[in-house]
C-alpha atoms as a PDB file:
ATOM      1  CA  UNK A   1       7.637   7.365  -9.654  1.00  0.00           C
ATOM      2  CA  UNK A   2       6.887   3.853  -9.910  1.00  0.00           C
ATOM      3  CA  UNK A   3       7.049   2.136 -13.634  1.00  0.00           C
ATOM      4  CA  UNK A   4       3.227   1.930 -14.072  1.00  0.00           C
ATOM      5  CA  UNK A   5       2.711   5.738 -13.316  1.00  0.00           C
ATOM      6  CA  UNK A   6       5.906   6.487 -15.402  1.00  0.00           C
ATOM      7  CA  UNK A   7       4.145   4.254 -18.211  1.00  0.00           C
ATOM      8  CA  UNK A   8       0.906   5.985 -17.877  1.00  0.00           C
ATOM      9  CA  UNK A   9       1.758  10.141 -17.838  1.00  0.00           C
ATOM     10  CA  UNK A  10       4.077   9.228 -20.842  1.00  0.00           C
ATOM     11  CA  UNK A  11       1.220   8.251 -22.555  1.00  0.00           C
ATOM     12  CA  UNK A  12      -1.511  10.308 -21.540  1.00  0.00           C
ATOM     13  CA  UNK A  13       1.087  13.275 -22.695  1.00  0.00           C
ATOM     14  CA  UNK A  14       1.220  11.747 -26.202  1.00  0.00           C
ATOM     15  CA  UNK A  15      -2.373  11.275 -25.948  1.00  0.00           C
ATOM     16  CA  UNK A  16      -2.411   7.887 -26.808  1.00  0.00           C
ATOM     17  CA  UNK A  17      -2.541   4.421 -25.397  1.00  0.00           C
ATOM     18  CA  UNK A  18       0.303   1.973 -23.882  1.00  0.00           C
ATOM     19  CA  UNK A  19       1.816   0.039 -26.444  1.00  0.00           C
ATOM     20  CA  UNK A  20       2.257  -3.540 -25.882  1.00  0.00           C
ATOM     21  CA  UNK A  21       6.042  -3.262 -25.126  1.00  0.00           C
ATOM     22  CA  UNK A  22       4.515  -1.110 -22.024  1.00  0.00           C
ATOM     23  CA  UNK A  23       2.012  -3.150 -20.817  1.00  0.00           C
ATOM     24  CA  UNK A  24       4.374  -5.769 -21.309  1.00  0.00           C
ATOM     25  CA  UNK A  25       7.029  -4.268 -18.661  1.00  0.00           C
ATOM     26  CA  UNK A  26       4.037  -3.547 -16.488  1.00  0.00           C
ATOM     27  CA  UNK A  27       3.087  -7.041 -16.458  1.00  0.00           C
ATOM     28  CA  UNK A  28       6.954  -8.604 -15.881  1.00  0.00           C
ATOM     29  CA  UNK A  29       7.404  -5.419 -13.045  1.00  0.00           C
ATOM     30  CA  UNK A  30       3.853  -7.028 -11.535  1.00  0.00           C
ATOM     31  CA  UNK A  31       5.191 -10.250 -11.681  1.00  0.00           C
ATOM     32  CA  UNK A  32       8.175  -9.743  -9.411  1.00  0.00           C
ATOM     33  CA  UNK A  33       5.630  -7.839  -6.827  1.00  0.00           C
ATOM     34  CA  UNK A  34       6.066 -10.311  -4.295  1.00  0.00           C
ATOM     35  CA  UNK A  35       9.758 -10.990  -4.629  1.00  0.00           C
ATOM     36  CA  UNK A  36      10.147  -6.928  -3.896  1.00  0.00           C
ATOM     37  CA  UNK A  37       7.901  -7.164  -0.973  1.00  0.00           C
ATOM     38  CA  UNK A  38       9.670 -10.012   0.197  1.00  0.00           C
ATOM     39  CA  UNK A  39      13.381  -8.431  -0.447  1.00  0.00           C
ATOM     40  CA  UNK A  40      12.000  -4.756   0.831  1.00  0.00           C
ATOM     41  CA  UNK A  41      10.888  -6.861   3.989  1.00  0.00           C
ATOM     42  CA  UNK A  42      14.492  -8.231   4.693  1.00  0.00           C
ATOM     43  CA  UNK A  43      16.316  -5.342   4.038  1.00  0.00           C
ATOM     44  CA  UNK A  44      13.489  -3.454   6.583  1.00  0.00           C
ATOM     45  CA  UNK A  45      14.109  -6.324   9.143  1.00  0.00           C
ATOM     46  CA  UNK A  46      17.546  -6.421   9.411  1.00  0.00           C
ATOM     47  CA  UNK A  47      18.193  -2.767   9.225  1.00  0.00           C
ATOM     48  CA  UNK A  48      20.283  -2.520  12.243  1.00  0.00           C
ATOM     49  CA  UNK A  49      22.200  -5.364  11.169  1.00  0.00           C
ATOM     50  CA  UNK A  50      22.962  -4.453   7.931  1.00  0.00           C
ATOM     51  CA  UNK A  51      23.969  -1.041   9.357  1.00  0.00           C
ATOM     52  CA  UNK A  52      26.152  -2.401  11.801  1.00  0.00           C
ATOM     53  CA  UNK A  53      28.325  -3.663   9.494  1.00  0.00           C
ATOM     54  CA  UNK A  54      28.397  -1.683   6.949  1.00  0.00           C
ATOM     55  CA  UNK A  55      29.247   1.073   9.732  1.00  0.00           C
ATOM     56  CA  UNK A  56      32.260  -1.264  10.950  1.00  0.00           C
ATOM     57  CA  UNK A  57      33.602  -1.677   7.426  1.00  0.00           C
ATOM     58  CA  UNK A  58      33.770   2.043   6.413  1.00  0.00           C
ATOM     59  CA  UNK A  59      35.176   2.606  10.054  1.00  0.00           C
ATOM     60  CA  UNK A  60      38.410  -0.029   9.219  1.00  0.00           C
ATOM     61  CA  UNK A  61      38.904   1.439   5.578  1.00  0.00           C
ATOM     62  CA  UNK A  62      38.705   5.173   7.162  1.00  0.00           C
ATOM     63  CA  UNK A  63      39.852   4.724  10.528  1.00  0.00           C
ATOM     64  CA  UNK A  64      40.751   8.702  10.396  1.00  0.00           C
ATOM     65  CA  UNK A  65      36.847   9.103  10.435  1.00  0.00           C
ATOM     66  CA  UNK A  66      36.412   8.283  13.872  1.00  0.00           C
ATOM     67  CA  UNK A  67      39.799   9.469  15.067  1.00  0.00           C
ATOM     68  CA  UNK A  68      40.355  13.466  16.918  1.00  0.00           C
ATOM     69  CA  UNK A  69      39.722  15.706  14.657  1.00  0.00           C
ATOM     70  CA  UNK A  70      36.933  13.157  12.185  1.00  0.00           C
ATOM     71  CA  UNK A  71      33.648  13.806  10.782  1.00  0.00           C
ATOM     72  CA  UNK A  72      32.685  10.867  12.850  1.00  0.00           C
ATOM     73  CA  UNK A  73      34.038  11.587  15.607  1.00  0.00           C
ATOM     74  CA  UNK A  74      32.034  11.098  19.487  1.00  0.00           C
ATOM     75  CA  UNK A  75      28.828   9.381  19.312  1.00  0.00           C
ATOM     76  CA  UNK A  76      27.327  12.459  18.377  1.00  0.00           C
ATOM     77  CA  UNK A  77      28.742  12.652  14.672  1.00  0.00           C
ATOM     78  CA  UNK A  78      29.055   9.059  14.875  1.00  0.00           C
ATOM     79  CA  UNK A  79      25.275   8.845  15.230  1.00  0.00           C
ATOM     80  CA  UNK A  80      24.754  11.173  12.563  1.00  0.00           C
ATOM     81  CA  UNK A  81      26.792   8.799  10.068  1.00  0.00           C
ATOM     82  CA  UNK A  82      24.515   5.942  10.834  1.00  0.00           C
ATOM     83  CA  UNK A  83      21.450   7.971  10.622  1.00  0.00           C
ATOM     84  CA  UNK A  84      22.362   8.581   7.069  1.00  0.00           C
ATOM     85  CA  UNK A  85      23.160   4.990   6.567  1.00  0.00           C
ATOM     86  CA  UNK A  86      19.374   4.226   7.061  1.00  0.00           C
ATOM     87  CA  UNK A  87      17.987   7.049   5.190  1.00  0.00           C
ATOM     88  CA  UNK A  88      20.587   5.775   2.298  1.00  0.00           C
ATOM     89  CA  UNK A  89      18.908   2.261   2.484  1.00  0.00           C
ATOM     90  CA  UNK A  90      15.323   3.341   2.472  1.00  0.00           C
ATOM     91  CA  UNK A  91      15.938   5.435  -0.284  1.00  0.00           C
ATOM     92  CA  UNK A  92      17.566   1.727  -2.202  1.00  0.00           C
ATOM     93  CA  UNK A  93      13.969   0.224  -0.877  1.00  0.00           C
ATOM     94  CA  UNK A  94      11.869   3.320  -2.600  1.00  0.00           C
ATOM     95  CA  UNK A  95      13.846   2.276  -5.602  1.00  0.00           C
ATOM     96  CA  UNK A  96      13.322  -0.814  -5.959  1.00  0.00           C
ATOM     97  CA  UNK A  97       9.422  -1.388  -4.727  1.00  0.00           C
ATOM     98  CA  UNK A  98       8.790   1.393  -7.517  1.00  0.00           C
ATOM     99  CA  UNK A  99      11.386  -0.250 -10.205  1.00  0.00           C
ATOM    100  CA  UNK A 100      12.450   2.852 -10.813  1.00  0.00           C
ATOM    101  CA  UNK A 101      15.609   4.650  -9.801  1.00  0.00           C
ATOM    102  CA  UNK A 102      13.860   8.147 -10.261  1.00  0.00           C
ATOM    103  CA  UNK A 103      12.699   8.057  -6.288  1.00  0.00           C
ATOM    104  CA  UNK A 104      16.330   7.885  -5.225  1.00  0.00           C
ATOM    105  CA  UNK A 105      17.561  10.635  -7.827  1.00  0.00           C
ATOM    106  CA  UNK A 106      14.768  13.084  -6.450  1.00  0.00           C
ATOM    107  CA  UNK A 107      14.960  12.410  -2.945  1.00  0.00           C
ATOM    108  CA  UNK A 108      18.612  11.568  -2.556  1.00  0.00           C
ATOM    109  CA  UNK A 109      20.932  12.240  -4.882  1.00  0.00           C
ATOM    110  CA  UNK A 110      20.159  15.880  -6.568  1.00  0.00           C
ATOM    111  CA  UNK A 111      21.937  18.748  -4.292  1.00  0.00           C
ATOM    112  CA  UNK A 112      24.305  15.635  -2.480  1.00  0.00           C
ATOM    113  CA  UNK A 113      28.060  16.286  -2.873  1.00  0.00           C
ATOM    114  CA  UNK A 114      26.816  20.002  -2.757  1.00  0.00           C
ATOM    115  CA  UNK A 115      25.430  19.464   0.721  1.00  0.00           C
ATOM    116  CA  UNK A 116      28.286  16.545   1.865  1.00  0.00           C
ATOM    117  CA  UNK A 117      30.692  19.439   0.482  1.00  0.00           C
ATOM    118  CA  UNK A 118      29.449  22.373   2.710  1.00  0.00           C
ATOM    119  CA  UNK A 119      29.489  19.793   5.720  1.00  0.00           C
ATOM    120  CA  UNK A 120      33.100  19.420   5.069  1.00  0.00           C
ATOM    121  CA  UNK A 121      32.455  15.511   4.224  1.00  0.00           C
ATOM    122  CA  UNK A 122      34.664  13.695   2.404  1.00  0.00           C
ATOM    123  CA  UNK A 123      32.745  12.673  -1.427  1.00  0.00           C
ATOM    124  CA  UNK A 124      35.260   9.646  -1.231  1.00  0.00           C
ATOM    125  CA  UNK A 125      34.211   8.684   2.210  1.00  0.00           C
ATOM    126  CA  UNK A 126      30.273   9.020   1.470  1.00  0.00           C
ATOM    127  CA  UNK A 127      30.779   7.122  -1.830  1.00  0.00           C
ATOM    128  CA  UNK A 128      33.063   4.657   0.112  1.00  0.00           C
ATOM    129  CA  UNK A 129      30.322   3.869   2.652  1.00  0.00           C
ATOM    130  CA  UNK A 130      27.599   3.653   0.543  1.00  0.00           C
ATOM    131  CA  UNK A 131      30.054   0.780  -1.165  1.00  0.00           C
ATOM    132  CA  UNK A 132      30.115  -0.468   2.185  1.00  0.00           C
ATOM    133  CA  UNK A 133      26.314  -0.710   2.255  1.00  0.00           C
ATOM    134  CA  UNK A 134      25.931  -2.210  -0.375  1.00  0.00           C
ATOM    135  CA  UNK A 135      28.083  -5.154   0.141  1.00  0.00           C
ATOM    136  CA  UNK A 136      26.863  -5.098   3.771  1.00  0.00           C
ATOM    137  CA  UNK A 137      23.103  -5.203   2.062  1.00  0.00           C
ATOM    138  CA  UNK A 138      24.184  -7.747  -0.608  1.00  0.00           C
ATOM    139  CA  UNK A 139      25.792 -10.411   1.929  1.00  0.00           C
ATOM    140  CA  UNK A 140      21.716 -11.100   3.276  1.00  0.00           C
ATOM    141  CA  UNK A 141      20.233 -11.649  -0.264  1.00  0.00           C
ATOM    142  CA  UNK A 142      20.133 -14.792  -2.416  1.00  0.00           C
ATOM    143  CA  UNK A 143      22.645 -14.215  -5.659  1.00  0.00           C
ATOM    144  CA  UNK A 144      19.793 -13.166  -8.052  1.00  0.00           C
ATOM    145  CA  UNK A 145      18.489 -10.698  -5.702  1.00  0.00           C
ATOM    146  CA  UNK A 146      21.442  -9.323  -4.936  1.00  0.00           C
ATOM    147  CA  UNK A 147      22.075  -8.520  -8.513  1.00  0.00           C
ATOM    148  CA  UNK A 148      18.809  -6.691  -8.612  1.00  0.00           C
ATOM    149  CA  UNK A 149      19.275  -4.576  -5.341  1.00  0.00           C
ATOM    150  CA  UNK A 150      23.194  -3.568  -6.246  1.00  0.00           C
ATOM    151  CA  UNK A 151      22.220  -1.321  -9.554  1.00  0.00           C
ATOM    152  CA  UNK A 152      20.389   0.871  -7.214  1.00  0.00           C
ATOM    153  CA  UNK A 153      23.465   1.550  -4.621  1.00  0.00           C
ATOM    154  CA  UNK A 154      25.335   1.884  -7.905  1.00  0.00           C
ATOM    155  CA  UNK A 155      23.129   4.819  -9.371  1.00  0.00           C
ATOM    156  CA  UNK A 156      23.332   6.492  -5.600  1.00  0.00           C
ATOM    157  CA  UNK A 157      27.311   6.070  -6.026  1.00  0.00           C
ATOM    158  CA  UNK A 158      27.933   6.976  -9.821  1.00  0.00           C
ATOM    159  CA  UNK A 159      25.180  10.155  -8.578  1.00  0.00           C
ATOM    160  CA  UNK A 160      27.949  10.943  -6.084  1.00  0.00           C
ATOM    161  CA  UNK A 161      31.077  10.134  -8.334  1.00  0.00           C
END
């Protein structure tokens, strides 16, 4: 839920109006609409890329992953891995265009180690690549934006921890 619907139901269900410390944060979140659009558009554009390396890093830290025997083993599982990858980084871009990390705990993180666990993933792994995503992510931003894109991996991984 984005930070001007959040703002809105929380009043309407105290029956009253926004306060001025809410229509403040609405007006600072409006503000930084165009930087989000802008960051959201280079993290969309640059998927692959981002991907790519993100894949290669968690492949070098668990090189059992892709070895006999790993969950990431063939280009079958391997494929599966990177799927998730994406699906992990649009969920970081819901996030953030809303400025709220609400998106990702409802569509990504509620039911996760459950469902990585009855897959017979490794927890440390996921939480390991998501890391890996996230620095991968982080290496294409300018340092301030970069700041405000990590604390959304970091919710998905302290969700998984």
């Amino acid at each position: 839920m984005s930070l001007v619907s959040q703002i809105i139901i929380n009043a309407d269900n105290e029956l009253r109006y926004p306060t001025i410390g809410e229509l403040q944060a609405i007006q600072e979140y409006l503000k930084t609409g165009e930087e989000r659009i802008k960051i959201i558009s280079i993290l969309r554009n640059k998927e692959k890329e981002i991907i790519q390396k993100a894949s290669k890093a968690i492949f070098q830290l668990h090189p059992e992953y892709i070895a006999p025997g790993g969950n990431a083993e063939g280009a079958r599982k391997r494929s599966l891995c990177l799927r998730d990858y994406g699906w992990y980084l649009r969920l970081v871009t819901y996030g953030f265009l809303a400025g709220d990390k609400e998106a990702i705990e409802k569509i990504g993180i509620i039911g996760v180690r459950e469902m990585y666990n009855s897959l017979g993933v490794p927890i440390v792994g996921m939480i390991d690549s998501i890391q890996c995503l996230k620095t991968a992510t982080l290496e294409l931003l300018p340092e301030q934006e970069s700041k405000q894109v990590a604390s959304y991996f970091d919710f998905i991984i302290r969700g998984m921890s």
